[in-house]
Protein backbone atom coordinates (compact mmCIF):
# COMPACT_ATOMS: atom_id res chain seq x y z
CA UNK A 1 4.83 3.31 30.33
CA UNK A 2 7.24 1.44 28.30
CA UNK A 3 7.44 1.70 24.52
CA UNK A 4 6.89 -2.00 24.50
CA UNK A 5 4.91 -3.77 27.21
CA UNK A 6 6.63 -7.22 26.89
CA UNK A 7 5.26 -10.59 25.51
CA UNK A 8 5.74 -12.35 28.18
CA UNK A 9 3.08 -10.53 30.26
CA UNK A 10 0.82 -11.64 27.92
CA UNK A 11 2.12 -14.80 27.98
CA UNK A 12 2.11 -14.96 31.99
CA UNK A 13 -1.53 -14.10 31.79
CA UNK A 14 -2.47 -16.63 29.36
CA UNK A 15 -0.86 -19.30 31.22
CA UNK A 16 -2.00 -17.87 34.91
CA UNK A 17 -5.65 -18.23 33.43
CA UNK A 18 -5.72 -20.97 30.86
CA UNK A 19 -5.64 -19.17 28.15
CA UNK A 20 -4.69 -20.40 24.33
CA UNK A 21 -4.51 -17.03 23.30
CA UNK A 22 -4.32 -13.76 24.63
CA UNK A 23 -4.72 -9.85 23.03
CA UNK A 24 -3.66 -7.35 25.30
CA UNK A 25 -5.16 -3.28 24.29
CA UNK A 26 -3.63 -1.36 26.64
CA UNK A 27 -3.75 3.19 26.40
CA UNK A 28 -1.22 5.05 28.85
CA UNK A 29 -2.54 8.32 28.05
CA UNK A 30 -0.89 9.44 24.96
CA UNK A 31 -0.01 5.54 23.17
CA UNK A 32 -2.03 2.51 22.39
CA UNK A 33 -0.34 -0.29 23.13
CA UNK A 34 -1.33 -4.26 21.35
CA UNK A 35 0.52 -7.03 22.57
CA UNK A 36 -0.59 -10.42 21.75
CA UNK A 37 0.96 -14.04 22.78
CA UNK A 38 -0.81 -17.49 21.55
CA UNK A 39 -0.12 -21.02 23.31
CA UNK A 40 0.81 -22.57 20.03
CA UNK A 41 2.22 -21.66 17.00
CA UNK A 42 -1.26 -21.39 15.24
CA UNK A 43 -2.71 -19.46 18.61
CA UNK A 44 0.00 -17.21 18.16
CA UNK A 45 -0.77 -16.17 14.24
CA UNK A 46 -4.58 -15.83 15.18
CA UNK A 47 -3.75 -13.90 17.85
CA UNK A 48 -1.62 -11.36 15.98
CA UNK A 49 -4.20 -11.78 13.03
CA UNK A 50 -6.80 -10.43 16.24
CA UNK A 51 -3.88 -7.89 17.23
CA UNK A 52 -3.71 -6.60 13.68
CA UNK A 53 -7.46 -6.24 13.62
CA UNK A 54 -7.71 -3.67 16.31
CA UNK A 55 -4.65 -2.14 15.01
CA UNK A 56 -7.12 -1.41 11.66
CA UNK A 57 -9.76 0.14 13.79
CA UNK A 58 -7.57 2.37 15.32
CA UNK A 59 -5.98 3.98 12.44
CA UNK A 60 -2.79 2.60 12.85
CA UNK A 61 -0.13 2.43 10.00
CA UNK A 62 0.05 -0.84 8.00
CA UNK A 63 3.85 -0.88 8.36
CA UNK A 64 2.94 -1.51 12.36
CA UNK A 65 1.18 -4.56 11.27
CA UNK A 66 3.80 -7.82 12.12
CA UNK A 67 3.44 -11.45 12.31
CA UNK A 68 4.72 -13.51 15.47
CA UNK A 69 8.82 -14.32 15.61
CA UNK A 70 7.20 -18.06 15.21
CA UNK A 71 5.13 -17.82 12.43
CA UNK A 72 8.02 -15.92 10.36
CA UNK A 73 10.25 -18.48 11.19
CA UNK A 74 8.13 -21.45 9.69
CA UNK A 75 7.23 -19.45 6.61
CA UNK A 76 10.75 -18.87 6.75
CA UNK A 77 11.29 -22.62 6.59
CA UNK A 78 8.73 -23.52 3.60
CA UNK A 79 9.68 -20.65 1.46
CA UNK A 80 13.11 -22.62 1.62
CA UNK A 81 11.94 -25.94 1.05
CA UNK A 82 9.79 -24.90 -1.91
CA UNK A 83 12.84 -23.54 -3.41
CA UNK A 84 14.70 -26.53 -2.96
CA UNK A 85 11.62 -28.72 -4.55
CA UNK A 86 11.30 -26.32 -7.36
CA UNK A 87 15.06 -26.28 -8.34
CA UNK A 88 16.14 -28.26 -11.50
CA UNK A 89 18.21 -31.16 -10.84
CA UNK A 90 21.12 -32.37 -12.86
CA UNK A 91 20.85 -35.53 -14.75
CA UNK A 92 23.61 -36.88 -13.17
CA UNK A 93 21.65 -36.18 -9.75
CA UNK A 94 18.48 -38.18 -10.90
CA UNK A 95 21.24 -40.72 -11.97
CA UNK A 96 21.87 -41.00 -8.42
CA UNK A 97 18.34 -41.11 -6.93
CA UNK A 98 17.68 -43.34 -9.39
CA UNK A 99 20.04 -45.62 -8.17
CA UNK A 100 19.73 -45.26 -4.89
């Protein structure tokens, strides 16, 4: 079995079946295995969030615990944006939005 089973099997599944969202719990004798994949970027977070739930009931470390490549990315994105709408501006700067 390989240390990761890859996210696009879960994805294949999901889109073989017409699925939005898919969880896959897989054991290979000695390792548990979670792999999740969601259709959309909000599938894909409530997947994981469903991925991370099974990880809780069976004991596994909260540092194993991860959000989707997608979903980090667009937190990513309005952590950014927040800090560029919190910054203090210059008054020369709302000189020049003031003027257009």
């Amino acid at each position: 079995m390989p240390k990761r089973i890859p996210i696009k099997a879960a994805e294949d599944i999901g889109r073989k079946n017409g699925c939005t969202q898919v969880i896959l719990l897989t054991f290979d004798g000695e390792l548990t295995h979670i792999v999740t994949w969601g259709k959309t970027t909000e599938d894909c977070a409530q997947a994981a969030q469903g991925g991370n739930n099974l990880k809780d009931k069976f004991g596994w470390p909260p540092d194993l615990k991860d959000q989707p490549s997608r979903v980090r990315k667009i937190l990513k994105q309005i952590e950014s944006r927040q800090g560029q709408l919190n910054r203090q501006i210059t008054y020369g700067e709302m000189l020049e939005i003031a003027n257009g």
